[in-house]
N, C-alpha and C. Protein backbone atom coordinates (compact mmCIF):
# COMPACT_ATOMS: atom_id res chain seq x y z
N UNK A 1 84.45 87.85 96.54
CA UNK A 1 85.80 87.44 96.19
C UNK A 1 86.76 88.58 96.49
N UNK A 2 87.49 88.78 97.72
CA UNK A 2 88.27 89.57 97.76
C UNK A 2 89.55 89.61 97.44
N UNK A 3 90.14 90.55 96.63
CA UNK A 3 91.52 90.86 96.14
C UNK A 3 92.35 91.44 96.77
N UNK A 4 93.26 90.89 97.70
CA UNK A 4 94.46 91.96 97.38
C UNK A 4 95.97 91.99 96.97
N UNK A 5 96.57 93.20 96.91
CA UNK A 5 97.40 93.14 96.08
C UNK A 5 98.38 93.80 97.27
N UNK A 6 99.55 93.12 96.98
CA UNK A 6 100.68 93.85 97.79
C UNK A 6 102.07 94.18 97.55
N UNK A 7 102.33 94.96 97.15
CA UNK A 7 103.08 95.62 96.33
C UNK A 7 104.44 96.30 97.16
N UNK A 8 105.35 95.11 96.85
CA UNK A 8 106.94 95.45 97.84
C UNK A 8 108.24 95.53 96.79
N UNK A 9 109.32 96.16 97.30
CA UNK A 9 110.61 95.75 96.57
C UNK A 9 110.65 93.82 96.49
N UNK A 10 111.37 93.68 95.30
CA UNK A 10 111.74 91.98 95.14
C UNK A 10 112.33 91.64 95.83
N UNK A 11 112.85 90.57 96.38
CA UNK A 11 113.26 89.77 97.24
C UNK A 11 112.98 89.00 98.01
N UNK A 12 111.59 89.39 98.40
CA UNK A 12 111.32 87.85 99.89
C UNK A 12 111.25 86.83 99.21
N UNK A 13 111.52 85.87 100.17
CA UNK A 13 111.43 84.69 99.48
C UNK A 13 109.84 83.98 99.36
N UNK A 14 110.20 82.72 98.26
CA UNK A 14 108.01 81.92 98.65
C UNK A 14 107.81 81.85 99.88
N UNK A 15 108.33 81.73 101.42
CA UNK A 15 108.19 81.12 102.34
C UNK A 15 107.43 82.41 102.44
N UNK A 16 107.94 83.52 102.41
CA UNK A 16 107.84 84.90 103.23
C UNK A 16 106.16 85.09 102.77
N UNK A 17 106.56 85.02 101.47
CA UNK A 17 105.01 85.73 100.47
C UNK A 17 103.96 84.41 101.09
N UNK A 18 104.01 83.16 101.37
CA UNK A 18 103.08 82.33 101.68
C UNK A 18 102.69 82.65 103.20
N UNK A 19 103.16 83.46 103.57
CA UNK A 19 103.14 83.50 105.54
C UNK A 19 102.23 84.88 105.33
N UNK A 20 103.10 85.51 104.43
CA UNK A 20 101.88 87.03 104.50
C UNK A 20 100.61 86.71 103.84
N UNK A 21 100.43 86.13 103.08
CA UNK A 21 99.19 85.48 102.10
C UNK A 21 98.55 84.99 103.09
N UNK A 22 99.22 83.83 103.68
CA UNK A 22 98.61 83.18 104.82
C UNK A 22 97.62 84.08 105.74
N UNK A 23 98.49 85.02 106.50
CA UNK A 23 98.18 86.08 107.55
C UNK A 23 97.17 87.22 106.95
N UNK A 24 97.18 87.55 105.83
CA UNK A 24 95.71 87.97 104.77
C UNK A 24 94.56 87.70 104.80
N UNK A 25 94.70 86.18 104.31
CA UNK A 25 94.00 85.08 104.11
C UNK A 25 93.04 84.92 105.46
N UNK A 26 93.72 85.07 106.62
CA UNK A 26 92.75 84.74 107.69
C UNK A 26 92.39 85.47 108.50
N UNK A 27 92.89 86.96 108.18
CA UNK A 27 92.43 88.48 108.13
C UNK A 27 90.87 88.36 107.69
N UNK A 28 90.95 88.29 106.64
CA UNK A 28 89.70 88.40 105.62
C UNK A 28 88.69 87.36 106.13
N UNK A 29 89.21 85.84 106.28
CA UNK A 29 88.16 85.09 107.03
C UNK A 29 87.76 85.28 108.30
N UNK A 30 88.51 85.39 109.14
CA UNK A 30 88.40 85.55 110.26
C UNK A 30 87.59 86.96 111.17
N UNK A 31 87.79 88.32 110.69
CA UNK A 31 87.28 89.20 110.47
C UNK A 31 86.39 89.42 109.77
N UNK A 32 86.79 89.75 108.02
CA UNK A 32 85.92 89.67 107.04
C UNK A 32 84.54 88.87 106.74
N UNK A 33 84.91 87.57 107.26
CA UNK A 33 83.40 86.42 106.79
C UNK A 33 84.00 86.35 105.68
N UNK A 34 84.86 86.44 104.84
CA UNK A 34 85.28 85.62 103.56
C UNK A 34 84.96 83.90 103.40
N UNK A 35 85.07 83.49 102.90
CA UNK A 35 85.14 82.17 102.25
C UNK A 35 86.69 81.81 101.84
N UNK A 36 87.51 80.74 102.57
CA UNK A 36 89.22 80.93 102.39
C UNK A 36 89.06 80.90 100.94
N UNK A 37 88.40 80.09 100.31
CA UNK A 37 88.97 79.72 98.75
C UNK A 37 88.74 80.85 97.86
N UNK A 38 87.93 81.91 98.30
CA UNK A 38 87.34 82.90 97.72
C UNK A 38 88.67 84.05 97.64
N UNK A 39 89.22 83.97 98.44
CA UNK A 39 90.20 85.29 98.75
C UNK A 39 91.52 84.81 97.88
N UNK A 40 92.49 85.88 97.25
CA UNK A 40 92.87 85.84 96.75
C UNK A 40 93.89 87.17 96.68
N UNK A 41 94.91 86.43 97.20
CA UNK A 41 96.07 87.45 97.11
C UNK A 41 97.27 87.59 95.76
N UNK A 42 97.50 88.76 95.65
CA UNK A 42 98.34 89.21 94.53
C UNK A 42 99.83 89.71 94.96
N UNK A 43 100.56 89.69 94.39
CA UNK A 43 102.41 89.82 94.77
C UNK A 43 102.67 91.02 93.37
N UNK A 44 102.85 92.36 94.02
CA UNK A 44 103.78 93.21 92.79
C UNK A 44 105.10 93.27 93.56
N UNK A 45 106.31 92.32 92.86
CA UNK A 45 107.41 92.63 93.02
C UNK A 45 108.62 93.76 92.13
N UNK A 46 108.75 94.67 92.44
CA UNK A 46 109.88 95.85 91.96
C UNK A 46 110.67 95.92 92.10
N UNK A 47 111.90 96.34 91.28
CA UNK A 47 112.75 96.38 91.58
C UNK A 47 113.07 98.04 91.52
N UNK A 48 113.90 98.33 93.33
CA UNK A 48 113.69 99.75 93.98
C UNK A 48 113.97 100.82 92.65
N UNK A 49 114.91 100.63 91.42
CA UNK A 49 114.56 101.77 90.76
C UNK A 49 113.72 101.52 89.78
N UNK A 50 112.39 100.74 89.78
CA UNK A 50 111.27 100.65 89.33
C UNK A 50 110.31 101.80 89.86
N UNK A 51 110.69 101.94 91.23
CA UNK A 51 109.63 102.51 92.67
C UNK A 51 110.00 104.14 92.67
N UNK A 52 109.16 104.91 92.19
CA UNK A 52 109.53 106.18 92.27
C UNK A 52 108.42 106.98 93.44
N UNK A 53 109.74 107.87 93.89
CA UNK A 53 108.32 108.83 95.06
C UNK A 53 108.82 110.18 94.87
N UNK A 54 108.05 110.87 94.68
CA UNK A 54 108.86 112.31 94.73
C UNK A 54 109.32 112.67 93.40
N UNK A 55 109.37 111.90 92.20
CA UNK A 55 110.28 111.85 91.47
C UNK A 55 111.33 111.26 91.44
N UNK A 56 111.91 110.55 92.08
CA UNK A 56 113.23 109.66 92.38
C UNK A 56 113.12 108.49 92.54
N UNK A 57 113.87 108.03 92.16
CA UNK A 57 113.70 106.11 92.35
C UNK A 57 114.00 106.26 93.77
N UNK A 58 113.26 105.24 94.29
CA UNK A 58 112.99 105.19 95.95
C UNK A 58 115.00 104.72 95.77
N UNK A 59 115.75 103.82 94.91
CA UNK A 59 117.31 103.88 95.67
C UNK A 59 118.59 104.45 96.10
N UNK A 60 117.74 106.08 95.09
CA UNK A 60 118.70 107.24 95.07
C UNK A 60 118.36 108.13 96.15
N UNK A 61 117.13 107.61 97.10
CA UNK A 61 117.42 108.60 98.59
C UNK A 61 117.66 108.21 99.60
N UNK A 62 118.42 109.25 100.27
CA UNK A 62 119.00 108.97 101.54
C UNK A 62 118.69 108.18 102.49
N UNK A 63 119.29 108.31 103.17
CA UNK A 63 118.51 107.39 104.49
C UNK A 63 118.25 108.47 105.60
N UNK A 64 117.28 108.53 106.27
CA UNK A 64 116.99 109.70 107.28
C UNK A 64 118.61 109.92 107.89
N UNK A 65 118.69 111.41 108.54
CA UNK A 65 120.11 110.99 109.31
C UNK A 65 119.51 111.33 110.59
């Protein structure tokens, strides 16, 4: 039973999260030898000053210049 978990800022929409699930999903079968019903994907949605790196909420840094 494989898990995974994918862990982005909030916002995509269901369409988005069902296309990447999807594209997972047949990662794992297709490659893997999974079983589709077996696999099982997870959604951590954050919000960016949830997301810290460095110490900083990932929305208080810059953008490369």
């Amino acid at each position: 039973m494989p898990v995974v978990r994918v862990s982005f800022f909030a916002g995509r929409s269901p369409e988005k999260k069902r296309q990447i699930a999807e594209a997972i999903t047949s990662a794992l079968v297709d490659i893997g030898g999974s079983k589709r019903d077996a696999v099982n994907v997870i959604f951590d949605n954050f919000a960016k000053e949830d997301w810290v790196i460095g110490g900083a909420p990932e929305f208080q840094k810059k953008a490369p210049e």
